[in-house]
Protein backbone atom coordinates (compact mmCIF):
# COMPACT_ATOMS: atom_id res chain seq x y z
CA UNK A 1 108.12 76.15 -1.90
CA UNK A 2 107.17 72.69 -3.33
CA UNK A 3 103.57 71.92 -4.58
CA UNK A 4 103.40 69.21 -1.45
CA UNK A 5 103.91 71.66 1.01
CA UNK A 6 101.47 74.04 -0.29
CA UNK A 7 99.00 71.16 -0.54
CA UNK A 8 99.71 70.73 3.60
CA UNK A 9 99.08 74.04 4.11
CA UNK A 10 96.16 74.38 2.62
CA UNK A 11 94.84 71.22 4.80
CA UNK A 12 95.60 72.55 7.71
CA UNK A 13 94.20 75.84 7.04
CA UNK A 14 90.49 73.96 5.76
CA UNK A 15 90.79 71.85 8.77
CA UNK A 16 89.71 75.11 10.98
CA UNK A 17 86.72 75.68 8.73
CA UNK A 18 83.98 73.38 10.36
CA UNK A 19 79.95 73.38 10.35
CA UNK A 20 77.78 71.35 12.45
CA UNK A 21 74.09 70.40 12.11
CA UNK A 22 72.03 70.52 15.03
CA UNK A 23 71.61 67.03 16.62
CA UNK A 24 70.41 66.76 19.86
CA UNK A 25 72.57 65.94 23.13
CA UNK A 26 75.64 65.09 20.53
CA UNK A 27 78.50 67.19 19.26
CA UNK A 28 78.07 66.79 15.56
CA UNK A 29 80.44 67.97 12.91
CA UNK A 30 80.28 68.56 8.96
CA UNK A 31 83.49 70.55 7.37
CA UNK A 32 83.12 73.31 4.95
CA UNK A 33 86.09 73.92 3.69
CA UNK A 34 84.84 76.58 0.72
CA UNK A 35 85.76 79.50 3.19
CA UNK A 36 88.47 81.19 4.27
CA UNK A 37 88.65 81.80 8.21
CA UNK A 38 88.30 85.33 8.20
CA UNK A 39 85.24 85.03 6.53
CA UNK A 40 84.41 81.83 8.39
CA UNK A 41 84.45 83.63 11.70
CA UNK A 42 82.00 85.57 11.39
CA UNK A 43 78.84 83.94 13.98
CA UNK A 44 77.64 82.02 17.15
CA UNK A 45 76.93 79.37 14.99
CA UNK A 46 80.21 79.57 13.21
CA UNK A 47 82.47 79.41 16.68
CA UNK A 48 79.92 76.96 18.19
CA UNK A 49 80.94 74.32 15.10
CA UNK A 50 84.35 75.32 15.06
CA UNK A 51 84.96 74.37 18.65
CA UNK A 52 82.50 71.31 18.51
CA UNK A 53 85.32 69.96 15.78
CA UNK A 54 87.59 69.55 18.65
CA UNK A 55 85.55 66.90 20.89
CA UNK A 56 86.54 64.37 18.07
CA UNK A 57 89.49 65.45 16.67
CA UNK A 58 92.91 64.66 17.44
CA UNK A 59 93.96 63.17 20.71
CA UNK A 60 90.89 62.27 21.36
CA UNK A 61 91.57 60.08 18.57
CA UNK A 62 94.08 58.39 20.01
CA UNK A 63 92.61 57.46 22.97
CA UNK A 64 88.87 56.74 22.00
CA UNK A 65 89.26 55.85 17.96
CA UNK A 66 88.61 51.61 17.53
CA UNK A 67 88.36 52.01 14.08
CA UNK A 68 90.88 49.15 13.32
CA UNK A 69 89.70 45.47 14.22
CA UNK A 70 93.66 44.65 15.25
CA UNK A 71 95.07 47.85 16.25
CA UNK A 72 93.69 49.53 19.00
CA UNK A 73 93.33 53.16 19.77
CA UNK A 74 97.28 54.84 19.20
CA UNK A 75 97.13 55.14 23.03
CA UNK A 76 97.29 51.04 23.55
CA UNK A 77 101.45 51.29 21.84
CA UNK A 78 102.95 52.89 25.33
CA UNK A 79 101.74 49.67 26.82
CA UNK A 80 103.11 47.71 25.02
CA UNK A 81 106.80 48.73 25.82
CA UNK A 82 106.16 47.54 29.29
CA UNK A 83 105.65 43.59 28.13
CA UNK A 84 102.68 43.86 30.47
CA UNK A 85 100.39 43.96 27.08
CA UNK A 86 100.44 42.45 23.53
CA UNK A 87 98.53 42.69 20.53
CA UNK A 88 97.51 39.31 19.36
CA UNK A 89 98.02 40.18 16.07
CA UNK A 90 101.28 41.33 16.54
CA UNK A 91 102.37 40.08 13.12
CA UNK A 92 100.45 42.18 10.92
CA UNK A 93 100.29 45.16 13.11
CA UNK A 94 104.42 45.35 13.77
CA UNK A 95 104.77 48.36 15.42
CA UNK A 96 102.91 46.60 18.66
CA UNK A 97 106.08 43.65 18.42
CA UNK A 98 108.03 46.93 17.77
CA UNK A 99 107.17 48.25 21.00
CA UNK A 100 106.97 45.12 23.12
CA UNK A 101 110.42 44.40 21.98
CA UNK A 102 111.59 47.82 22.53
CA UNK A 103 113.04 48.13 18.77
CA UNK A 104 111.12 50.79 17.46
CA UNK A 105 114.85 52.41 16.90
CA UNK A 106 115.83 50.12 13.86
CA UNK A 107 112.39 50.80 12.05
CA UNK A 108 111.85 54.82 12.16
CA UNK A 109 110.85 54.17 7.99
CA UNK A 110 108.05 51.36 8.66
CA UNK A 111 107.01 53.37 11.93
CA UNK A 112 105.86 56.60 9.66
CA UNK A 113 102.64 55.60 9.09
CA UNK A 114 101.95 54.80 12.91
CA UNK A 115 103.82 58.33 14.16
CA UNK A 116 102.01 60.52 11.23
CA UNK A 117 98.94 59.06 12.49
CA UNK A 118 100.06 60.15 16.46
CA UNK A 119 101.16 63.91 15.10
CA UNK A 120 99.07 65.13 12.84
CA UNK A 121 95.32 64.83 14.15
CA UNK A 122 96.87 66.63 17.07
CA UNK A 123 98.11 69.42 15.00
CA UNK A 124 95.03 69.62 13.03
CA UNK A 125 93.30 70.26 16.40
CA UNK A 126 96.03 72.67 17.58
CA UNK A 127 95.18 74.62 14.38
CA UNK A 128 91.76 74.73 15.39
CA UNK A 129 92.08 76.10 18.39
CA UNK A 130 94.73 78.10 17.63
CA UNK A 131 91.81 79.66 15.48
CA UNK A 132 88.85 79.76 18.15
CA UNK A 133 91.24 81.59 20.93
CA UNK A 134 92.54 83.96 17.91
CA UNK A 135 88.87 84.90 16.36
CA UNK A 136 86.43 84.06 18.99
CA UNK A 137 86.94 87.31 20.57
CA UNK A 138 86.20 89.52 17.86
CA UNK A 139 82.92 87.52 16.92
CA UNK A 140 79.61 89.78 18.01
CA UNK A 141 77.78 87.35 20.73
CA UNK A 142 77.62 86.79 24.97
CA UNK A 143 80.08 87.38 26.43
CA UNK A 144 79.58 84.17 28.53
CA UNK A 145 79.82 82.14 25.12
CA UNK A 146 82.12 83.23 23.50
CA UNK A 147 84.80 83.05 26.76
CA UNK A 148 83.15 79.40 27.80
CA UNK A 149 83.92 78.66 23.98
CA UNK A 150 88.00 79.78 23.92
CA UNK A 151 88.03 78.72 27.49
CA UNK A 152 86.91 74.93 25.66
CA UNK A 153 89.31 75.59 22.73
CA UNK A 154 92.05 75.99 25.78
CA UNK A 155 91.46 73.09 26.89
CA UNK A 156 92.20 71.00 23.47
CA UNK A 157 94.90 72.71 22.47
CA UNK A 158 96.62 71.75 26.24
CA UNK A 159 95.55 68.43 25.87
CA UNK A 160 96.82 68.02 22.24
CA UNK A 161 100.07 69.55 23.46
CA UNK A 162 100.72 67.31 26.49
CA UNK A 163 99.84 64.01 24.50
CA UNK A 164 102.54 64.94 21.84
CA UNK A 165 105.31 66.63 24.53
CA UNK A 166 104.46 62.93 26.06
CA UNK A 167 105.06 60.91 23.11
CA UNK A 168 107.50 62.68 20.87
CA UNK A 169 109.48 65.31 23.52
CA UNK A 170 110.39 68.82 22.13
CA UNK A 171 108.14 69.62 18.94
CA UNK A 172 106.94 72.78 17.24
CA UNK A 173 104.60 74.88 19.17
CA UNK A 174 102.38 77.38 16.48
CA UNK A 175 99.95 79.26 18.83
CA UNK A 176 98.85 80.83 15.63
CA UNK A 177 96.14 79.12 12.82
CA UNK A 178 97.27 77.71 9.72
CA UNK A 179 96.22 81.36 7.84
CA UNK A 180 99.07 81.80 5.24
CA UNK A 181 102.02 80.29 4.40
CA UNK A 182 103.99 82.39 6.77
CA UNK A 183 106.09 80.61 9.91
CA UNK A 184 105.55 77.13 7.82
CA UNK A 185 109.17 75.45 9.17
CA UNK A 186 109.05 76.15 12.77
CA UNK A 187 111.64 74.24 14.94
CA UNK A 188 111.53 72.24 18.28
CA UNK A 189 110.06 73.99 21.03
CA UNK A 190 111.68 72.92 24.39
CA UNK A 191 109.23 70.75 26.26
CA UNK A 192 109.40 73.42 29.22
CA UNK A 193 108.19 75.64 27.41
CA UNK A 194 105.22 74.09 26.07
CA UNK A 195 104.67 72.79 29.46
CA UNK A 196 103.98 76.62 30.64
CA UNK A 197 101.52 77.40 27.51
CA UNK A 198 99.89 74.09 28.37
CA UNK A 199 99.75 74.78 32.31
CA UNK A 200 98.39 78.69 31.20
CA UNK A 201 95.96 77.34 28.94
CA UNK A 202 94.55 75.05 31.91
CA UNK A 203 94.64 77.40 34.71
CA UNK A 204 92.44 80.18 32.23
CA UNK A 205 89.84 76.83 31.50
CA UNK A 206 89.12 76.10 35.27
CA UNK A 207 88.66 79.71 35.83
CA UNK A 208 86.48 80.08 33.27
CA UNK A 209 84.43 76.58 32.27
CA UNK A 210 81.33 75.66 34.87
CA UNK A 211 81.61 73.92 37.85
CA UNK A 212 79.16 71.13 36.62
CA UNK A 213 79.30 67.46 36.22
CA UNK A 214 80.76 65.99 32.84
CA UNK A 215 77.55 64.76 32.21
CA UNK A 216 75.62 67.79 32.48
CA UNK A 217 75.65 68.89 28.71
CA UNK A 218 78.70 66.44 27.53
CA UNK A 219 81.44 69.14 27.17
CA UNK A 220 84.50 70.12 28.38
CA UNK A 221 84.08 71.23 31.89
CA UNK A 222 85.48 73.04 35.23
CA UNK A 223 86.61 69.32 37.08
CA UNK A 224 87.53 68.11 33.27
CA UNK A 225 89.97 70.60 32.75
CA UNK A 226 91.19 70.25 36.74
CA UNK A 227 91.74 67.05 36.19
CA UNK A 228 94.12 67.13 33.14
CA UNK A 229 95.69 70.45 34.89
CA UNK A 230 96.44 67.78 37.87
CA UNK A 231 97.75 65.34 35.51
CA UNK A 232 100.14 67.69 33.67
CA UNK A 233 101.42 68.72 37.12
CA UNK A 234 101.37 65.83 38.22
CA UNK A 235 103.61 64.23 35.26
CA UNK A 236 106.32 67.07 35.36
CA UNK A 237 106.65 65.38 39.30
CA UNK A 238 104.83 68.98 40.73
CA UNK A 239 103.26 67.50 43.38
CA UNK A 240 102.15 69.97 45.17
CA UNK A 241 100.24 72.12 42.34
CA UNK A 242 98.82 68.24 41.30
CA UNK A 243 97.10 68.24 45.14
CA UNK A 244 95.45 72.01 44.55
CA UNK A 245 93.75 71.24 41.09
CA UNK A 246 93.41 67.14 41.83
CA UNK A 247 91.54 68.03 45.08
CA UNK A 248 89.21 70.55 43.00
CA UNK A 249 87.98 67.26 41.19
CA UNK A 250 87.83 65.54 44.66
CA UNK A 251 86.04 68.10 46.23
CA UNK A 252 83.41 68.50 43.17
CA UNK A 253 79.84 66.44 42.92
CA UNK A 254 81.54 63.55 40.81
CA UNK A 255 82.12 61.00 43.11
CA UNK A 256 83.28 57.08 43.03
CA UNK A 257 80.49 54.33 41.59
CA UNK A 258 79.25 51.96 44.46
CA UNK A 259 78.63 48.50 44.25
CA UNK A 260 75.32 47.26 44.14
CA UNK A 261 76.80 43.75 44.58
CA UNK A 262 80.45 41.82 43.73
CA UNK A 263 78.70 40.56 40.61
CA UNK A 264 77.50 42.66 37.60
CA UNK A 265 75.95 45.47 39.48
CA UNK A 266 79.72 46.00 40.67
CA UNK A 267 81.04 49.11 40.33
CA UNK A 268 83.57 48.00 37.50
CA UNK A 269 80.68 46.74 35.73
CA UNK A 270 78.73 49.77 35.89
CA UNK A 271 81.33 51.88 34.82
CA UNK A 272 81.73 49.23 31.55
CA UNK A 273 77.93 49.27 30.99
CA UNK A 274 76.47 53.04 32.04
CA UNK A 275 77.12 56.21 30.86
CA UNK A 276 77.38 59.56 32.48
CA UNK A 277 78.48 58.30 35.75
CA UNK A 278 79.26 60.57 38.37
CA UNK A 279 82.59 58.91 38.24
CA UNK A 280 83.21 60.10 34.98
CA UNK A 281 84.83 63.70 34.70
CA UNK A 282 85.45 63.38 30.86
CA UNK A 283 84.40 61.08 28.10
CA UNK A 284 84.54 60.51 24.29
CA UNK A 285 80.61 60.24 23.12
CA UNK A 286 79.23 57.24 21.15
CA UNK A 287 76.11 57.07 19.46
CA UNK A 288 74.65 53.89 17.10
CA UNK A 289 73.27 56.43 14.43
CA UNK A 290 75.61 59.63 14.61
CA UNK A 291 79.17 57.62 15.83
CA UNK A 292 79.59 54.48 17.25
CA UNK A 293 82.52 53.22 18.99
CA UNK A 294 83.19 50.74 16.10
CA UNK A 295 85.39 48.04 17.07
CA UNK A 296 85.67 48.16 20.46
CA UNK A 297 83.49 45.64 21.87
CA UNK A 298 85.59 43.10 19.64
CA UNK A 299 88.70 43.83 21.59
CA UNK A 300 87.42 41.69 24.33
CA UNK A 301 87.53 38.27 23.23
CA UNK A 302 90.28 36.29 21.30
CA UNK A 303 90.09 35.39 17.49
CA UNK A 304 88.25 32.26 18.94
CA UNK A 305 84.95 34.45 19.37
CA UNK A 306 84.33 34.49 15.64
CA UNK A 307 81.92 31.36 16.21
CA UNK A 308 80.17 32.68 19.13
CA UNK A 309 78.88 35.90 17.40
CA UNK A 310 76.99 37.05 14.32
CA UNK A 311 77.03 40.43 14.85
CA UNK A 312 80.93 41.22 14.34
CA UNK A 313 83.25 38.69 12.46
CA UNK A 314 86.72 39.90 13.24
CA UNK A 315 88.15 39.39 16.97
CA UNK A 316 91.49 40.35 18.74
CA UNK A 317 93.06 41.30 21.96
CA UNK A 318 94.64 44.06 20.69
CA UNK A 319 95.80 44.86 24.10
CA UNK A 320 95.75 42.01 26.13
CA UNK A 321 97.16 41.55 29.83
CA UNK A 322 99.79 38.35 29.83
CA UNK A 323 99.44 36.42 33.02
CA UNK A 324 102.06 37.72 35.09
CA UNK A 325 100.29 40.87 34.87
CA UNK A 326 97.13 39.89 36.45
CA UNK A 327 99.76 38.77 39.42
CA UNK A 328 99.54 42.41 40.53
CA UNK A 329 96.05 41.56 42.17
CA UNK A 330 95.92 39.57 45.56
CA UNK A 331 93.88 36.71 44.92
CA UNK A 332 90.79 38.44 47.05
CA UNK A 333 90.88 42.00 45.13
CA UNK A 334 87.48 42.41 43.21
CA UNK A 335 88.93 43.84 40.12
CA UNK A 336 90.70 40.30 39.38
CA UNK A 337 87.65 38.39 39.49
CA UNK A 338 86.03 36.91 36.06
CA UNK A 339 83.85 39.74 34.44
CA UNK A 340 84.97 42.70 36.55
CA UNK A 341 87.99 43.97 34.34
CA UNK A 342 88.74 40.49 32.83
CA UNK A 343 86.95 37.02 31.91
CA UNK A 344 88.03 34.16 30.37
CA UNK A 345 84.55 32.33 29.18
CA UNK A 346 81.64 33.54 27.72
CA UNK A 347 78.14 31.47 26.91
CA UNK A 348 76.37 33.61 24.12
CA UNK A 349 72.62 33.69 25.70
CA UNK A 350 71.30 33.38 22.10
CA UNK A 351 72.46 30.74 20.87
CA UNK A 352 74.50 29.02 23.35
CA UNK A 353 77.97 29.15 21.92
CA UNK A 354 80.54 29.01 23.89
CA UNK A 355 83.83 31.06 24.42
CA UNK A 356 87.01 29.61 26.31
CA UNK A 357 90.44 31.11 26.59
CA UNK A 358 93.13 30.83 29.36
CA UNK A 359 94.40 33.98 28.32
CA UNK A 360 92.19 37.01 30.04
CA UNK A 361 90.18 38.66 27.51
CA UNK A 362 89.23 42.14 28.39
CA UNK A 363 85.52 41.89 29.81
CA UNK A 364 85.90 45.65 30.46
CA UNK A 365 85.12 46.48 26.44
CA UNK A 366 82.24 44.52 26.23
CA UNK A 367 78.98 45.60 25.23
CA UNK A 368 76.54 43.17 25.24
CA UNK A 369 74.16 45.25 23.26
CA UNK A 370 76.26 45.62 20.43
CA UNK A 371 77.30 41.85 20.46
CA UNK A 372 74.05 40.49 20.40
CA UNK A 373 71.34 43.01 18.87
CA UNK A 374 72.71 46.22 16.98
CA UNK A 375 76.60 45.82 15.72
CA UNK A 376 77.13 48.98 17.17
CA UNK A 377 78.99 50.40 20.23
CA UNK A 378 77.35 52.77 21.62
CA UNK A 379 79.31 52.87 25.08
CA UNK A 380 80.91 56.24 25.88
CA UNK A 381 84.96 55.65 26.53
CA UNK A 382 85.61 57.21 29.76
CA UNK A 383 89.35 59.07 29.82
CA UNK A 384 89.22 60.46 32.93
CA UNK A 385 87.50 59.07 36.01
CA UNK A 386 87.07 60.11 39.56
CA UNK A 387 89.14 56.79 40.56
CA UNK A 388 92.56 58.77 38.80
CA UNK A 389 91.71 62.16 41.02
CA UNK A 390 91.97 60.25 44.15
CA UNK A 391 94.83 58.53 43.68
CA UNK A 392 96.37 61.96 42.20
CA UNK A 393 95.51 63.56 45.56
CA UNK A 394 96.49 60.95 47.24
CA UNK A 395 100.14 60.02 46.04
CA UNK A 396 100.52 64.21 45.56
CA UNK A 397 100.47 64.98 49.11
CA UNK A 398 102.23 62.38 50.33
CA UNK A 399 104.73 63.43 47.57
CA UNK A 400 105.00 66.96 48.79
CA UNK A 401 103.62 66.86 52.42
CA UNK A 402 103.76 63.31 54.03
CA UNK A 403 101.75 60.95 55.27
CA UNK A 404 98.06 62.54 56.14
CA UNK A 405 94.94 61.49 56.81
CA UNK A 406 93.45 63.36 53.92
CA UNK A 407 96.33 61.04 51.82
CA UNK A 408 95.05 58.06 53.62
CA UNK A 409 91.59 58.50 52.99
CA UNK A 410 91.99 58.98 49.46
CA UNK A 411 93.85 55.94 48.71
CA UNK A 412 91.66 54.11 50.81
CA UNK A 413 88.24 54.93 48.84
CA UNK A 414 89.90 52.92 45.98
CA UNK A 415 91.09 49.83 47.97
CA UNK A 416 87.83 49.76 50.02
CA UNK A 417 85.69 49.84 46.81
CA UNK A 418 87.90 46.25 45.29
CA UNK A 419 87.52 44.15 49.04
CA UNK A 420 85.53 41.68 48.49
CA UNK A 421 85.22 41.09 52.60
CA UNK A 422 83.69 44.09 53.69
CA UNK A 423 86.96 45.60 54.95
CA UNK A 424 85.98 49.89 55.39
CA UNK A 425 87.52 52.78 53.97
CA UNK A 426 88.15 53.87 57.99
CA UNK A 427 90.06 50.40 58.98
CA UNK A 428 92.23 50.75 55.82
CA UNK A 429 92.81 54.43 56.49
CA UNK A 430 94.30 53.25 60.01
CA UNK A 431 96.74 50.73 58.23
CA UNK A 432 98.03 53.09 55.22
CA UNK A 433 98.58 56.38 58.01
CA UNK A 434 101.08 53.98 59.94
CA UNK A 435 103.48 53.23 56.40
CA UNK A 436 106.29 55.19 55.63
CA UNK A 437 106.11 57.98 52.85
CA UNK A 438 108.12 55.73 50.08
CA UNK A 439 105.81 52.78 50.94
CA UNK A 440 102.73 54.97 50.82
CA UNK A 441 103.60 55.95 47.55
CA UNK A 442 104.82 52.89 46.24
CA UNK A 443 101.40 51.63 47.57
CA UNK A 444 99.44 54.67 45.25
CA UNK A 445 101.75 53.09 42.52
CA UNK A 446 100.48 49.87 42.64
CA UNK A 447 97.14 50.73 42.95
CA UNK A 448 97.06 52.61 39.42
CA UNK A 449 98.12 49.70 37.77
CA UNK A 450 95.61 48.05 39.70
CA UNK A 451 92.84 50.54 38.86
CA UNK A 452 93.51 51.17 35.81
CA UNK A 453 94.64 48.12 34.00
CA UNK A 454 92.81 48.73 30.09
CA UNK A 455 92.73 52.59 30.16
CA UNK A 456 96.49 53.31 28.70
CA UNK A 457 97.93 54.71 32.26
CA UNK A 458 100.75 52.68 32.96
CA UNK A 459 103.84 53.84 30.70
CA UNK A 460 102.60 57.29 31.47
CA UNK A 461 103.77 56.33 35.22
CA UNK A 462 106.97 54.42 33.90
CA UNK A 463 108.62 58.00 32.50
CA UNK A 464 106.72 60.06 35.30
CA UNK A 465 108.41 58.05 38.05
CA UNK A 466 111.51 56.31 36.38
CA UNK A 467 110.41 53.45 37.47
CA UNK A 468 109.20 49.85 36.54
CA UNK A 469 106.96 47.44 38.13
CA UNK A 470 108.07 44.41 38.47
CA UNK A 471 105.65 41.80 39.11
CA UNK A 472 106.09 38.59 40.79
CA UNK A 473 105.44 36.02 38.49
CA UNK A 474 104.76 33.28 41.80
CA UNK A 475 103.21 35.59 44.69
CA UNK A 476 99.54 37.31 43.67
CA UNK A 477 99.58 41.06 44.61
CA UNK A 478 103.56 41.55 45.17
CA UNK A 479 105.32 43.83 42.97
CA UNK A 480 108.62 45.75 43.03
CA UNK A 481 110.26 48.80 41.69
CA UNK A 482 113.37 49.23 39.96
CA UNK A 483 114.88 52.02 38.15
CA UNK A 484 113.43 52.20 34.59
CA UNK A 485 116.11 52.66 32.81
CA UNK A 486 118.49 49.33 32.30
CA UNK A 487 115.43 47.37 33.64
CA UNK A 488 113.89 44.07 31.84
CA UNK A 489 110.40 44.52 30.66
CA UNK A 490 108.36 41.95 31.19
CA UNK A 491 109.19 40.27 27.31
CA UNK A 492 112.74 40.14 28.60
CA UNK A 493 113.94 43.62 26.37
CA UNK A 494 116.02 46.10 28.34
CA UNK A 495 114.64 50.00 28.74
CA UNK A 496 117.01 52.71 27.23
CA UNK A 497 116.86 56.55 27.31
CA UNK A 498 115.43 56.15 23.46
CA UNK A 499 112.60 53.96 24.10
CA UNK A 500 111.17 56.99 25.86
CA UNK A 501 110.02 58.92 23.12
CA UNK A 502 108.58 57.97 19.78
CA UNK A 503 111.26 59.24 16.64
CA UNK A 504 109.67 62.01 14.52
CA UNK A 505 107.86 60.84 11.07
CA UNK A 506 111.04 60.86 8.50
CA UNK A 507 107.89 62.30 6.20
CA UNK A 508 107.57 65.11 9.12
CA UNK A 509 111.86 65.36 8.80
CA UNK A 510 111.42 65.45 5.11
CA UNK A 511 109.06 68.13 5.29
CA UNK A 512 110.46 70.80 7.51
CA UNK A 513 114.31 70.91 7.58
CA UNK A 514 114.55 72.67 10.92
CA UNK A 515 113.62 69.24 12.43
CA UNK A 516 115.59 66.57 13.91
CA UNK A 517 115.19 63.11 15.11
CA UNK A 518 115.21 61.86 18.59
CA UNK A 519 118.08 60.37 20.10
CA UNK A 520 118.43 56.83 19.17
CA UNK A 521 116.60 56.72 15.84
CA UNK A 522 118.00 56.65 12.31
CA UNK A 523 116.51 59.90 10.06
């Protein structure tokens, strides 16, 4: 074995051995990585930091990181295959033209950077929890703590799992830690299987992880772990297990944000402004003096914001909505209007600068605080909301039951909550029970995209359905769907089997010998 590997090895063994320092209300971390894990494994205290490691580390990452100024959390690339969304500094950060252009296949050598950065976080925190669920047991403390801790460590390692089954298909599936350099090459694991470890690993953290909301305590909880259990299900097209563990959310005390008005006591800008929510079910924790969420408020203006502010000088969309995209909202749907999700002018209050574009910026990243007083984010990035288990519900029993009531009302929380003329939840309940059940869905389709414009759903419903939206460019709120494959995204690029799947990191292929590349790309 060569020197390099040995030197991997011995990373991802110290990545398990983790310390935190008492801070309160926040999930702090500092590694030790002096000890070995059998010796690390030995306390509360010790299991307690371990696990705490995992709330940051990888896919978490990749949805909540903004540590670049013009790339955008890993998550935003999916996106960008659509057309729907472009980086505005496409030209430096290639692998978002890449994507748009759906010619990742010619560039698997320039991509490694990008993919390593996508793989190994999440195997870092697979190693970790591979570690808690292994040693956690046989650590002297309550019983209640230690199983709420594996139940937590459960929870990552599913959510690790399904982000890289997602992205990269079959990949290597160690359920052990990192302890030796034993089991070092391990092959492809069909995605199948993985699937059942992850759907195991989620069924043991509902059972076991409190019925409480998210914000009670900030950790992983009973409706958290429903929710990505729904999700999973719900992405392998199992509609019917996605109702059982999507209504568990629905039935829970989380519940949808009201609006105070149609202005900025809406409910979209509440959810930008406020944390813990009863909408949200699961969220990645910023604070100005432990973490702050870096870059993001940036990522809603244009480069032409550099003379409006003094607290931040660098400004991008990194993942900006082209027009045609905003067509999927009837002219009347709240969500569309300036500074709800989007805006395209700003007046800074301080010093009266002013801010134009006739390309949307993303008004839902803002933080005014950070623009104008601190320099630091402090806004908690929600991943899952209460919005997503409604439409879940919704779309999974009309998937695997029909058209119901129960369906009906679901979907029609979310389209009642975006009229901007007073039409109820009950009159819209009355329309959606009389469509058919491929309109119904394709109705729950088009709200997603709708709902969840700048939180990284979309190509996540591309693969799940096999199908792509396409929006009128001339009528506001009409969209079609065609079959995915062979279809023209919206930069005029064609969708084939290989643009569903990342390739594997030629340093990854270099490294173990019993991988191999995905379809399509060049090793």
């Amino acid at each position: 074995m060569n020197c390099n590997m040995k030197k991997i090895i011995y990373f991802f063994v110290c990545v398990t051995l983790l310390s935190v320092t008492a801070c309160d209300n926040f999930l702090d971390e500092n590694p030790k990585d002096k000890l070995t894990s059998t010796a690390y494994y030995q306390t509360e205290a010790q299991a307690n930091a371990n696990v705490n490691r995992l709330y940051w580390r990888g896919v978490i990452e990749r949805y909540a990181n903004a540590g670049s100024a013009y790339l955008g959390p890993k998550a935003t690339l999916p996106g960008m295959l659509t057309g729907y969304f472009t980086n505005s500094y496409e030209g430096q950060e290639i692998v978002c033209m890449y994507s748009r252009q759906l010619t990742r296949q010619n560039y698997s050598t320039n991509l490694a950077g990008t993919v390593n950065d996508m793989w190994d976080p999440c195997y870092q925190a697979i190693s970790i929890a591979n570690g808690a669920i292994k040693h956690i047991p046989e650590i002297a403390m309550s019983e209640n703590v230690k199983s709420r801790l594996v139940a937590e460590a459960r929870f990552f390692r599913a959510f690790n799992y399904f982000y890289l089954i997602k992205t990269f298909g079959d990949v290597p599936m160690p359920t052990e830690p990192y302890e030796s350099l034993e089991n070092l090459y391990l092959e492809r694991t069909p995605v199948a299987t993985i699937y059942e470890l992850i759907e195991s690993d989620l069924r043991s953290a509902v059972d076991v992880l409190p019925a409480v909301k998210f914000s009670n305590g900030h950790r992983a909880t009973k409706y958290a772990a429903a929710m990505l259990l729904s999700t999973v299900y719900f992405q392998q097209g199992k509609y019917a297990d996605a109702a059982t563990y999507s209504k568990i959310v629905v039935e829970s005390p989380h519940a949808l944000t009201s609006n105070d008005d149609l202005a900025m006591n809406s409910a979209f800008n509440k959810l930008r402004t406020t944390d813990d929510l009863d909408e949200a079910i699961y969220s990645v924790e910023f604070d100005e003096g432990i973490r702050s969420g870096s870059f993001w408020p940036t990522y809603s203006f244009n480069s032409g914001a550099t003379a409006v502010f003094t607290k931040y000088s660098i400004f991008e969309r990194v993942y900006g909505p082209i027009d045609r995209f905003l067509n999927i909202y009837k002219e009347d749907d709240l969500r569309i209007q300036p500074n709800q999700f989007f805006h395209w002018e700003y007046t800074n209050p301080v010093n009266g600068a002013e801010w134009k574009s006739e390309l949307a910026g993303c008004w839902y990243y803002f933080d005014a605080d950070a623009m104008l007083n601190s320099g630091k984010a402090t806004k908690d990035w929600n991943i899952f909301r209460y919005a997503e288990a409604l439409l879940v519900a919704a779309e999974s029993i009309v998937q695997s039951s029909g058209v119901t009531a129960e369906a009906a009302g679901y979907l029609a929380e979310i389209k009642a909550r975006a009229d901007m003329k007073g039409k109820t939840a009950a009159q819209y309940v009355s329309e959606l029970q009389g469509m058919s059940k491929d309109a119904f869905i394709q109705e729950c389709w088009t709200e997603r995209l709708r709902e969840f414009p700048l939180e990284f759903k979309i190509w996540d419903d591309c693969v799940r359905t096999g199908m792509f939206p396409v929006i009128s460019q001339t009528e506001k709120g009409k969209v079609t769907y065609v079959k995915l494959i062979g279809a023209t995204n919206a930069s005029g690029a064609t969708f084939k089997e290989s643009d569903l799947l990342w390739p594997i990191s030629v340093d990854e292929l270099q490294r173990n010998p019993k991988l191999t590349q995905n379809p399509g790309y060049s090793k």
